[in-house]
PDB file of N, CA and C in Angstrom:
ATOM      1  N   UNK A   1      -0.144  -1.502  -7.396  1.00  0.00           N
ATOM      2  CA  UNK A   1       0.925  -1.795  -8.318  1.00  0.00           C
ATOM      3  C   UNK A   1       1.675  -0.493  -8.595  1.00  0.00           C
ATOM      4  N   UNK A   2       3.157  -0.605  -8.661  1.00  0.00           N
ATOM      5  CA  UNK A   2       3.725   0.275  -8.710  1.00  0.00           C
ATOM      6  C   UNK A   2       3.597   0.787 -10.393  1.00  0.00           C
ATOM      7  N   UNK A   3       3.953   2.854 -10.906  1.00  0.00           N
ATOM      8  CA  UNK A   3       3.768   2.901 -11.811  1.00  0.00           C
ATOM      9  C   UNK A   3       4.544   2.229 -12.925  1.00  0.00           C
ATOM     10  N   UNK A   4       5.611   1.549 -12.699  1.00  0.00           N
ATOM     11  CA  UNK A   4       6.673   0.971 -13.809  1.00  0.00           C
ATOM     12  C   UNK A   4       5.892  -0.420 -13.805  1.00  0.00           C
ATOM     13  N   UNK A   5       5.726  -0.694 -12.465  1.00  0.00           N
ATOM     14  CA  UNK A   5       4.989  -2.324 -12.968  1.00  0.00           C
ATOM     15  C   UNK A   5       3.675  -2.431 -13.719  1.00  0.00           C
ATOM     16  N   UNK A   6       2.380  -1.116 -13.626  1.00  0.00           N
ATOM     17  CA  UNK A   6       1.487  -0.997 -14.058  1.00  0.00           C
ATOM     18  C   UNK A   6       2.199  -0.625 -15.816  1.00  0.00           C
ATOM     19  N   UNK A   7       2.947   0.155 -16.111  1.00  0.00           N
ATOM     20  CA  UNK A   7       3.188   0.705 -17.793  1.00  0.00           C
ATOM     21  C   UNK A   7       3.642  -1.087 -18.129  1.00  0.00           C
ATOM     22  N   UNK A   8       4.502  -1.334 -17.452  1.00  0.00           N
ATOM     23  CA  UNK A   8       5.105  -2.613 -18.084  1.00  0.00           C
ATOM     24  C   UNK A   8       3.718  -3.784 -18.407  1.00  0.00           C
ATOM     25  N   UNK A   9       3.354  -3.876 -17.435  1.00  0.00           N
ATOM     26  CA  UNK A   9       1.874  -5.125 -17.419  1.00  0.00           C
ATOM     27  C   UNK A   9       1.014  -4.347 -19.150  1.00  0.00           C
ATOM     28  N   UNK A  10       0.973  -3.359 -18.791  1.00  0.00           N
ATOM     29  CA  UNK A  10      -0.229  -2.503 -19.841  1.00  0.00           C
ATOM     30  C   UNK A  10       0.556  -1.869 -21.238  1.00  0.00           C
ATOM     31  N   UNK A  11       1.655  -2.017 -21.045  1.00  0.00           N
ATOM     32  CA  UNK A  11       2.388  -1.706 -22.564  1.00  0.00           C
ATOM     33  C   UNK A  11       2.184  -0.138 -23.119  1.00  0.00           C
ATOM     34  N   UNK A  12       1.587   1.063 -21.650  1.00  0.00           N
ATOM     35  CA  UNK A  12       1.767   2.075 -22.209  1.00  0.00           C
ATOM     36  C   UNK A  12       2.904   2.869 -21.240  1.00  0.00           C
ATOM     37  N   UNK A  13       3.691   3.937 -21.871  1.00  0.00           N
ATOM     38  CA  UNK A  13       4.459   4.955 -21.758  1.00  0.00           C
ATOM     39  C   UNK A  13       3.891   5.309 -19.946  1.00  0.00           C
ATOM     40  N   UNK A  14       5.030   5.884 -19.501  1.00  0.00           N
ATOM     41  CA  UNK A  14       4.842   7.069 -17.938  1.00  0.00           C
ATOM     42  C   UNK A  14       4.256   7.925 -18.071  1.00  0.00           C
ATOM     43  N   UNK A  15       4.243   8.564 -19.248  1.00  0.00           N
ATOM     44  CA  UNK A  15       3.762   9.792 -19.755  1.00  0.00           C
ATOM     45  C   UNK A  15       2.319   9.724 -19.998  1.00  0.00           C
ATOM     46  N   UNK A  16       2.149   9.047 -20.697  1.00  0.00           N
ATOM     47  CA  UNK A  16       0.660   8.331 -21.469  1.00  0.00           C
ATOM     48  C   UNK A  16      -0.344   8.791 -21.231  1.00  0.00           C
ATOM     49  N   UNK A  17      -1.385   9.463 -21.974  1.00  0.00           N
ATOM     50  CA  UNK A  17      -2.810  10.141 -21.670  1.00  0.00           C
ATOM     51  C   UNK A  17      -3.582   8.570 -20.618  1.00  0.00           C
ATOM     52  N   UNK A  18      -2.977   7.277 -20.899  1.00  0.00           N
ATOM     53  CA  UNK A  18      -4.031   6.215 -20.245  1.00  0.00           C
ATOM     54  C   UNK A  18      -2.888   6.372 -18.769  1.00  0.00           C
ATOM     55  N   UNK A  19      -1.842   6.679 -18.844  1.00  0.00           N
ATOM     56  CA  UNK A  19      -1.132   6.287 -17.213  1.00  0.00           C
ATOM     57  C   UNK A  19      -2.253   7.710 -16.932  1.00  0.00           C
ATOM     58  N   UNK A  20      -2.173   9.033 -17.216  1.00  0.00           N
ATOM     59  CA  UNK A  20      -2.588  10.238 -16.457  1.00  0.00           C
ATOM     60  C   UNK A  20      -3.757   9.721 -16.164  1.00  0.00           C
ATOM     61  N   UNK A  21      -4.547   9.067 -16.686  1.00  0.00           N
ATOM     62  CA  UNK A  21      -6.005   9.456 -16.394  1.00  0.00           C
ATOM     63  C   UNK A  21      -5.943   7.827 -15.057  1.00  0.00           C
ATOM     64  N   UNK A  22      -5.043   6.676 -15.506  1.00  0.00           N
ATOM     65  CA  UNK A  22      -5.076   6.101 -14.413  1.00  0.00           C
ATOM     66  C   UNK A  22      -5.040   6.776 -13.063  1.00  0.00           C
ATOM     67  N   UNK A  23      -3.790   7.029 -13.339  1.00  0.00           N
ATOM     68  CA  UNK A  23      -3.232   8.125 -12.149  1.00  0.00           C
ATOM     69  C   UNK A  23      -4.330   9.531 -10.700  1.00  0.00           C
ATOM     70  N   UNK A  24      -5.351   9.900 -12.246  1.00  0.00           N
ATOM     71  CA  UNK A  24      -6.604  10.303 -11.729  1.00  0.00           C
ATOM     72  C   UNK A  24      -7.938   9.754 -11.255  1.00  0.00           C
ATOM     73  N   UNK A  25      -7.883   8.417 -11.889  1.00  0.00           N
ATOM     74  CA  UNK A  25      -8.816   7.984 -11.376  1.00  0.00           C
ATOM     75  C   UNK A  25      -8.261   7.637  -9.709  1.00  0.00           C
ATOM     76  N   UNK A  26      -7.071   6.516  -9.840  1.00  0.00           N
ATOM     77  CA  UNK A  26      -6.647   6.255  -8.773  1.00  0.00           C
ATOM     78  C   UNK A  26      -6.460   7.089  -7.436  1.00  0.00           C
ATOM     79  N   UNK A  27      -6.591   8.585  -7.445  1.00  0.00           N
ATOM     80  CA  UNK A  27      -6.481   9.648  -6.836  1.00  0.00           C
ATOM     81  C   UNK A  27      -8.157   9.902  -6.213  1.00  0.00           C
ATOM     82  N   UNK A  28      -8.779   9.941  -7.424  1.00  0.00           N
ATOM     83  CA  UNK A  28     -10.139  10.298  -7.310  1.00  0.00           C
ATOM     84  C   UNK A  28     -10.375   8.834  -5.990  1.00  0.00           C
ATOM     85  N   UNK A  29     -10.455   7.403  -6.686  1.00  0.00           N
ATOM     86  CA  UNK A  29     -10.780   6.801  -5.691  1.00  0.00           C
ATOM     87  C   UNK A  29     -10.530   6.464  -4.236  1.00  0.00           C
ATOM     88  N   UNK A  30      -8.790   7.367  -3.886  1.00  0.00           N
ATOM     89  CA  UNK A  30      -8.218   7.146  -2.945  1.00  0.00           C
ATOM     90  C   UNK A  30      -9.070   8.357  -2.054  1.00  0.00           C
ATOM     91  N   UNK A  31      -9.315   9.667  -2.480  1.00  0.00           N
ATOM     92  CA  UNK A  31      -9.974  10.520  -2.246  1.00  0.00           C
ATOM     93  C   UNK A  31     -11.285  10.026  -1.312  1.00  0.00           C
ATOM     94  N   UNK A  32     -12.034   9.745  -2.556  1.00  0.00           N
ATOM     95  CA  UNK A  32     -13.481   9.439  -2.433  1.00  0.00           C
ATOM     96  C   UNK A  32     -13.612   8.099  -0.818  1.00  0.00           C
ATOM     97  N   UNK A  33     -12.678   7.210  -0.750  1.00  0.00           N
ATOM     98  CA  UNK A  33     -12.096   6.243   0.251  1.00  0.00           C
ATOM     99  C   UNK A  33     -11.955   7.562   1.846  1.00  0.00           C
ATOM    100  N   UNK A  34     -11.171   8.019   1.208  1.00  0.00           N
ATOM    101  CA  UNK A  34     -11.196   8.912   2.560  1.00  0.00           C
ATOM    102  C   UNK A  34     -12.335   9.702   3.287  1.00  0.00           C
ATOM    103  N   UNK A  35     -13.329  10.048   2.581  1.00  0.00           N
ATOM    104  CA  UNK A  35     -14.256  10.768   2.648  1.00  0.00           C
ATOM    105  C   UNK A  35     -15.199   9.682   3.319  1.00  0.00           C
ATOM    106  N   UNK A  36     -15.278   8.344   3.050  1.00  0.00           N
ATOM    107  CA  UNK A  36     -16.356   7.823   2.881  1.00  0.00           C
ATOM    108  C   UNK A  36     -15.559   7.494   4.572  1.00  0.00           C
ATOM    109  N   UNK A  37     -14.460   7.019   4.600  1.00  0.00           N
ATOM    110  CA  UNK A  37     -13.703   6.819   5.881  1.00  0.00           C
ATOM    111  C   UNK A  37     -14.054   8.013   7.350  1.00  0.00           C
ATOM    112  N   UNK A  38     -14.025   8.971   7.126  1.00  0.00           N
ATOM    113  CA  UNK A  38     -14.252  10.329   8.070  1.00  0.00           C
ATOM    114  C   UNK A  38     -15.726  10.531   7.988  1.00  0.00           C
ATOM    115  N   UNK A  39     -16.544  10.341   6.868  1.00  0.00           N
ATOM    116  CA  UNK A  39     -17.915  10.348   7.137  1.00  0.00           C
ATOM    117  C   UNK A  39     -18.327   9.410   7.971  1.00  0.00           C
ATOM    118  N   UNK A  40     -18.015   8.322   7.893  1.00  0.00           N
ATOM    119  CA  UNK A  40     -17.738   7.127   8.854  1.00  0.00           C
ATOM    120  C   UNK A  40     -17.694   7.200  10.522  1.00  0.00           C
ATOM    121  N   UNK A  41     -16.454   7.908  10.576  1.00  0.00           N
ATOM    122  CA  UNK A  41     -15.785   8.163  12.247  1.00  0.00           C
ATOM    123  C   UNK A  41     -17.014   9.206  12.256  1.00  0.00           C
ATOM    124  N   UNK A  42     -17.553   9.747  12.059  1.00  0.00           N
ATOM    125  CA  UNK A  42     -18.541  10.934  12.323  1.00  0.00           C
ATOM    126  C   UNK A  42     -19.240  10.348  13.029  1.00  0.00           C
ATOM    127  N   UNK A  43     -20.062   9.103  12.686  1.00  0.00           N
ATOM    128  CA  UNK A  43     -21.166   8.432  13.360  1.00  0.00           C
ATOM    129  C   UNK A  43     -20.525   7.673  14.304  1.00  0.00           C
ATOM    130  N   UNK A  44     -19.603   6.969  14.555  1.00  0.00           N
ATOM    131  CA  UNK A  44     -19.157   6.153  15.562  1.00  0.00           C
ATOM    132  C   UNK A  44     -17.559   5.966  15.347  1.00  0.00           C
ATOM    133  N   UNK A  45     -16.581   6.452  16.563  1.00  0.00           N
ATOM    134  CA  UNK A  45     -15.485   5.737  16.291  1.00  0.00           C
ATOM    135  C   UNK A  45     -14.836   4.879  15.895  1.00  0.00           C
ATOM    136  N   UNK A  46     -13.607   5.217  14.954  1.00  0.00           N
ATOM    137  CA  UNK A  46     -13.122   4.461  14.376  1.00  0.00           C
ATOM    138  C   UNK A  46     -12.695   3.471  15.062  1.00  0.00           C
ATOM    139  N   UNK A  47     -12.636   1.972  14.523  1.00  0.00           N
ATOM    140  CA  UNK A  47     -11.812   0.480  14.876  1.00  0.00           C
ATOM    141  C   UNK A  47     -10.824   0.300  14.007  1.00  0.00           C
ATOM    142  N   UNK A  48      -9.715   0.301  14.593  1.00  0.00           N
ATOM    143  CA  UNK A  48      -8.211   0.108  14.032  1.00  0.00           C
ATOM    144  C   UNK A  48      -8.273  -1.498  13.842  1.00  0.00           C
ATOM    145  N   UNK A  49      -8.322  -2.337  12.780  1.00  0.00           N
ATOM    146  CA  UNK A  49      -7.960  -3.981  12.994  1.00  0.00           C
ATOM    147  C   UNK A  49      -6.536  -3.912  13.530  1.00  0.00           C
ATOM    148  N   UNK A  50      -5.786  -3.146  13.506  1.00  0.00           N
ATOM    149  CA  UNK A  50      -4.053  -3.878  13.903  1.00  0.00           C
ATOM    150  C   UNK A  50      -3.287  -4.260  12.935  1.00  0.00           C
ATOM    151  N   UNK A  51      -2.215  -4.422  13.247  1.00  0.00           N
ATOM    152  CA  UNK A  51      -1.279  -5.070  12.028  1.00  0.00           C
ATOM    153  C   UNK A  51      -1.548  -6.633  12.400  1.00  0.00           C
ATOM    154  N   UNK A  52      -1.515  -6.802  10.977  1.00  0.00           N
ATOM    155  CA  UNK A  52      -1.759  -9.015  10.016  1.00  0.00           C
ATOM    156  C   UNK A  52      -0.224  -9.398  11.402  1.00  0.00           C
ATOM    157  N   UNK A  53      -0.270 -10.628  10.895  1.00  0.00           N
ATOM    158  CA  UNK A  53       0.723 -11.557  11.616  1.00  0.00           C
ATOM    159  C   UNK A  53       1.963 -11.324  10.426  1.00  0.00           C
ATOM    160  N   UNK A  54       1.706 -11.185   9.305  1.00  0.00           N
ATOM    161  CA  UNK A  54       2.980 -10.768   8.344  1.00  0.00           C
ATOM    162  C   UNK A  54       3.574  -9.475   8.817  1.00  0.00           C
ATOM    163  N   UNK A  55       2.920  -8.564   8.795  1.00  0.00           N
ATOM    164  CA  UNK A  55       3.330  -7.545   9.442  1.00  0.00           C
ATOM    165  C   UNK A  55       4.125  -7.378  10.196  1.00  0.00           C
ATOM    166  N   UNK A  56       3.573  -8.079  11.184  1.00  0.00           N
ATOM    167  CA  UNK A  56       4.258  -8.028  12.373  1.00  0.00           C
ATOM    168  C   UNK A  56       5.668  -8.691  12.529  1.00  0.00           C
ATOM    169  N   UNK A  57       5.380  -9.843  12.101  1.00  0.00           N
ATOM    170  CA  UNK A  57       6.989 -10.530  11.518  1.00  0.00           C
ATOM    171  C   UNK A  57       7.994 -10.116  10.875  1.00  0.00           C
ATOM    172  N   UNK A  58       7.188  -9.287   9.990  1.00  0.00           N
ATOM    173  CA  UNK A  58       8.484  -8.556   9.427  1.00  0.00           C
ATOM    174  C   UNK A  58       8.899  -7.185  10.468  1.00  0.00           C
ATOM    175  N   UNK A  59       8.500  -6.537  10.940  1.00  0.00           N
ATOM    176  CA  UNK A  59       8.293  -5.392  11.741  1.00  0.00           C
ATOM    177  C   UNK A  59       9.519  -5.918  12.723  1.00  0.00           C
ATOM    178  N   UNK A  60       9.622  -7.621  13.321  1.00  0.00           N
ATOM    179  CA  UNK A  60      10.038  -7.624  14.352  1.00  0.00           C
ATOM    180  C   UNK A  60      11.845  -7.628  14.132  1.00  0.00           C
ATOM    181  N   UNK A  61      11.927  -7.988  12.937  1.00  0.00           N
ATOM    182  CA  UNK A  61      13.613  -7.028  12.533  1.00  0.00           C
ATOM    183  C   UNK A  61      13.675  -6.400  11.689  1.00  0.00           C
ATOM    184  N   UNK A  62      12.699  -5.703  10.803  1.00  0.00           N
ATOM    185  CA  UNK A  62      13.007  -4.445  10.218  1.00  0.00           C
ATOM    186  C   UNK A  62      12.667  -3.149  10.698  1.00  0.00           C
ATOM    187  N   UNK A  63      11.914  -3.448  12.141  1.00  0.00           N
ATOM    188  CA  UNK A  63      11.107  -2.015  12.763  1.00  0.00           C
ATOM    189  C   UNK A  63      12.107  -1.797  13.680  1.00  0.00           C
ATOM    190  N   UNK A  64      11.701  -1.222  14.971  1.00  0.00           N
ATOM    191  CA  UNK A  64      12.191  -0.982  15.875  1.00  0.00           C
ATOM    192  C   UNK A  64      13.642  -1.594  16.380  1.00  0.00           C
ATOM    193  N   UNK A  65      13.583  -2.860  15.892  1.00  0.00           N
ATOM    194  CA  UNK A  65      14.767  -4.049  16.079  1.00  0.00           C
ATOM    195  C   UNK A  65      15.807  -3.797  15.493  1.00  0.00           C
ATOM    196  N   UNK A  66      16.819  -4.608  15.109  1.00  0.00           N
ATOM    197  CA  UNK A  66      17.524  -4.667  15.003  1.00  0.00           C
ATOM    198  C   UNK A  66      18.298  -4.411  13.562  1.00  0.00           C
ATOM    199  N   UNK A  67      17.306  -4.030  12.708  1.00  0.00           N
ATOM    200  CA  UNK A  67      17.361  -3.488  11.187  1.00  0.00           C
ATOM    201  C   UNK A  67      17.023  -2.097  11.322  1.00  0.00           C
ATOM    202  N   UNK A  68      15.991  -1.782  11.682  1.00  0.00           N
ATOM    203  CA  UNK A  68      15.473  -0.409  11.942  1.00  0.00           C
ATOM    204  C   UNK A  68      15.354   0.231  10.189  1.00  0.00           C
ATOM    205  N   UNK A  69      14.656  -0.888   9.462  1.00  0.00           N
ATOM    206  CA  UNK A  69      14.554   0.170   8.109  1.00  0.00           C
ATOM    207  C   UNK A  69      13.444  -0.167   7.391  1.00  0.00           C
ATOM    208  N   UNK A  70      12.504   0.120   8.036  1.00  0.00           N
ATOM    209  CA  UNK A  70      10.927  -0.153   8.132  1.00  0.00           C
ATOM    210  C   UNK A  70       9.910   0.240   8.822  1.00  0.00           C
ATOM    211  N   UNK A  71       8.803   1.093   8.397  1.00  0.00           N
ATOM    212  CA  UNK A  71       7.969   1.327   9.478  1.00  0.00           C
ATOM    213  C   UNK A  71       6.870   1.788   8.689  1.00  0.00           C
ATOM    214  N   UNK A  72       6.351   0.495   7.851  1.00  0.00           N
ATOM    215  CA  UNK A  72       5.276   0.336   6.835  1.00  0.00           C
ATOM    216  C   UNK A  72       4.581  -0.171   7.745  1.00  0.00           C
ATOM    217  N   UNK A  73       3.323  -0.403   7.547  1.00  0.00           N
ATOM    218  CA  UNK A  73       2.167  -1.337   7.976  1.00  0.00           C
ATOM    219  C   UNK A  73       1.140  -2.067   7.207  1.00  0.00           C
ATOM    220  N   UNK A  74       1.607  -1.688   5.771  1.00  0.00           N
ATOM    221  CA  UNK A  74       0.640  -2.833   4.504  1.00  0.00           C
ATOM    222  C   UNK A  74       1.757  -3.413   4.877  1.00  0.00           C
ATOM    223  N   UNK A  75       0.981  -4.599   4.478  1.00  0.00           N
ATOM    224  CA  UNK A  75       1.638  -6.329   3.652  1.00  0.00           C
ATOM    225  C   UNK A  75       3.017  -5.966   2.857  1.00  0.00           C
ATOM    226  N   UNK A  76       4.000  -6.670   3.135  1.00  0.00           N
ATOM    227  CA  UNK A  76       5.245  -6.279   2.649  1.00  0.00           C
ATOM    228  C   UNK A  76       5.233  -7.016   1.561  1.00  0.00           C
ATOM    229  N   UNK A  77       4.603  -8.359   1.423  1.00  0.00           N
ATOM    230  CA  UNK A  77       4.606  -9.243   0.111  1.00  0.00           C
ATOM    231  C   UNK A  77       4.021  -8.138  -0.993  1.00  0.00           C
ATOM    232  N   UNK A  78       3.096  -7.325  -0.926  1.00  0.00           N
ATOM    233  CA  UNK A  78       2.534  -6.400  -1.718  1.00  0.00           C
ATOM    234  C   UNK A  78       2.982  -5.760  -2.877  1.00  0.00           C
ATOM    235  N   UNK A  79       4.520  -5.640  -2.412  1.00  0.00           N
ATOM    236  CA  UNK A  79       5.535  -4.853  -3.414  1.00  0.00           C
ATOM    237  C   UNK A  79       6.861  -5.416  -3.556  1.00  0.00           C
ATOM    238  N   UNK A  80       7.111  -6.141  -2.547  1.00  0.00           N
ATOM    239  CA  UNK A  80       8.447  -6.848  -2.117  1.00  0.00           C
ATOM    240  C   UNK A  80       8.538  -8.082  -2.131  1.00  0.00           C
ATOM    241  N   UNK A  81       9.277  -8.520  -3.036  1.00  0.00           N
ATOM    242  CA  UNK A  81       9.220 -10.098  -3.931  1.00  0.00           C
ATOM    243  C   UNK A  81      10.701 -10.670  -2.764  1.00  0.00           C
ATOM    244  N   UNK A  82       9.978 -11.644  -2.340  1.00  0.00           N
ATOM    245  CA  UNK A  82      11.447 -11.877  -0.974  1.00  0.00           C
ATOM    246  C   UNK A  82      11.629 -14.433  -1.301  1.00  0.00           C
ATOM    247  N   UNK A  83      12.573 -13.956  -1.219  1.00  0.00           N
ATOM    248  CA  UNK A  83      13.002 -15.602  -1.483  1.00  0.00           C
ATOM    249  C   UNK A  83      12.362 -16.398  -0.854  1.00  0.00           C
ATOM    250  N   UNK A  84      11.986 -17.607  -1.097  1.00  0.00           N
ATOM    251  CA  UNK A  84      11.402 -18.712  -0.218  1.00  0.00           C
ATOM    252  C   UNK A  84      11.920 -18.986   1.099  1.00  0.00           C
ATOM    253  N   UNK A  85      12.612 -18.586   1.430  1.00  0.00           N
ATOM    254  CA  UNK A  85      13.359 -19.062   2.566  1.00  0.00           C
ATOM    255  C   UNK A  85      13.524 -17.686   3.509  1.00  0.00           C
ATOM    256  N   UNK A  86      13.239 -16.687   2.999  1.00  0.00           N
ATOM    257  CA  UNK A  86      13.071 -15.595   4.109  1.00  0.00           C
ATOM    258  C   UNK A  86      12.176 -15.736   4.849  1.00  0.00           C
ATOM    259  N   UNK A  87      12.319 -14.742   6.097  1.00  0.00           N
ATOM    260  CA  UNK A  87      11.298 -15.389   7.411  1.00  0.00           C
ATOM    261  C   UNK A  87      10.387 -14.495   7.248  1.00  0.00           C
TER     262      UNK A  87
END
């Protein structure tokens, strides 16, 4: 969740001793994720799953194609609120 959507949901300030320490935890755990990730590849190479079928759909005119203004690989629904009728 983005930080304006997290203050808004939680009713505190950008500034906020609770956003900072979010902010740190969220760091700490992204951290700690990585570590546990490379300790990982240590013992046996990494397996890439690939990009979802959303992904890829969207990829196929906002990537390389014919939009060219994209070159994410999370879930685009994730952050990006798109009309019923988009493909």
């Amino acid at each position: 969740m983005s930080v304006s959507r997290w203050c808004e949901a939680s009713a505190y300030e950008v500034f906020s001793k609770e956003m900072i320490e979010r902010c740190r935890r969220l760091t700490a755990d992204g951290t700690a994720k990585a570590v546990e990730l490379l300790n990982r590849s240590l013992e046996k190479p990494c397996e890439l799953a690939g990009l979802s079928p959303e992904v890829k759909s969207c990829l196929s005119c906002h990537g390389k194609g014919e939009l060219r203004d994209a070159m994410g690989k999370m879930r685009c629904g994730a952050c990006h609120k798109f009309p019923k009728r988009h493909p």
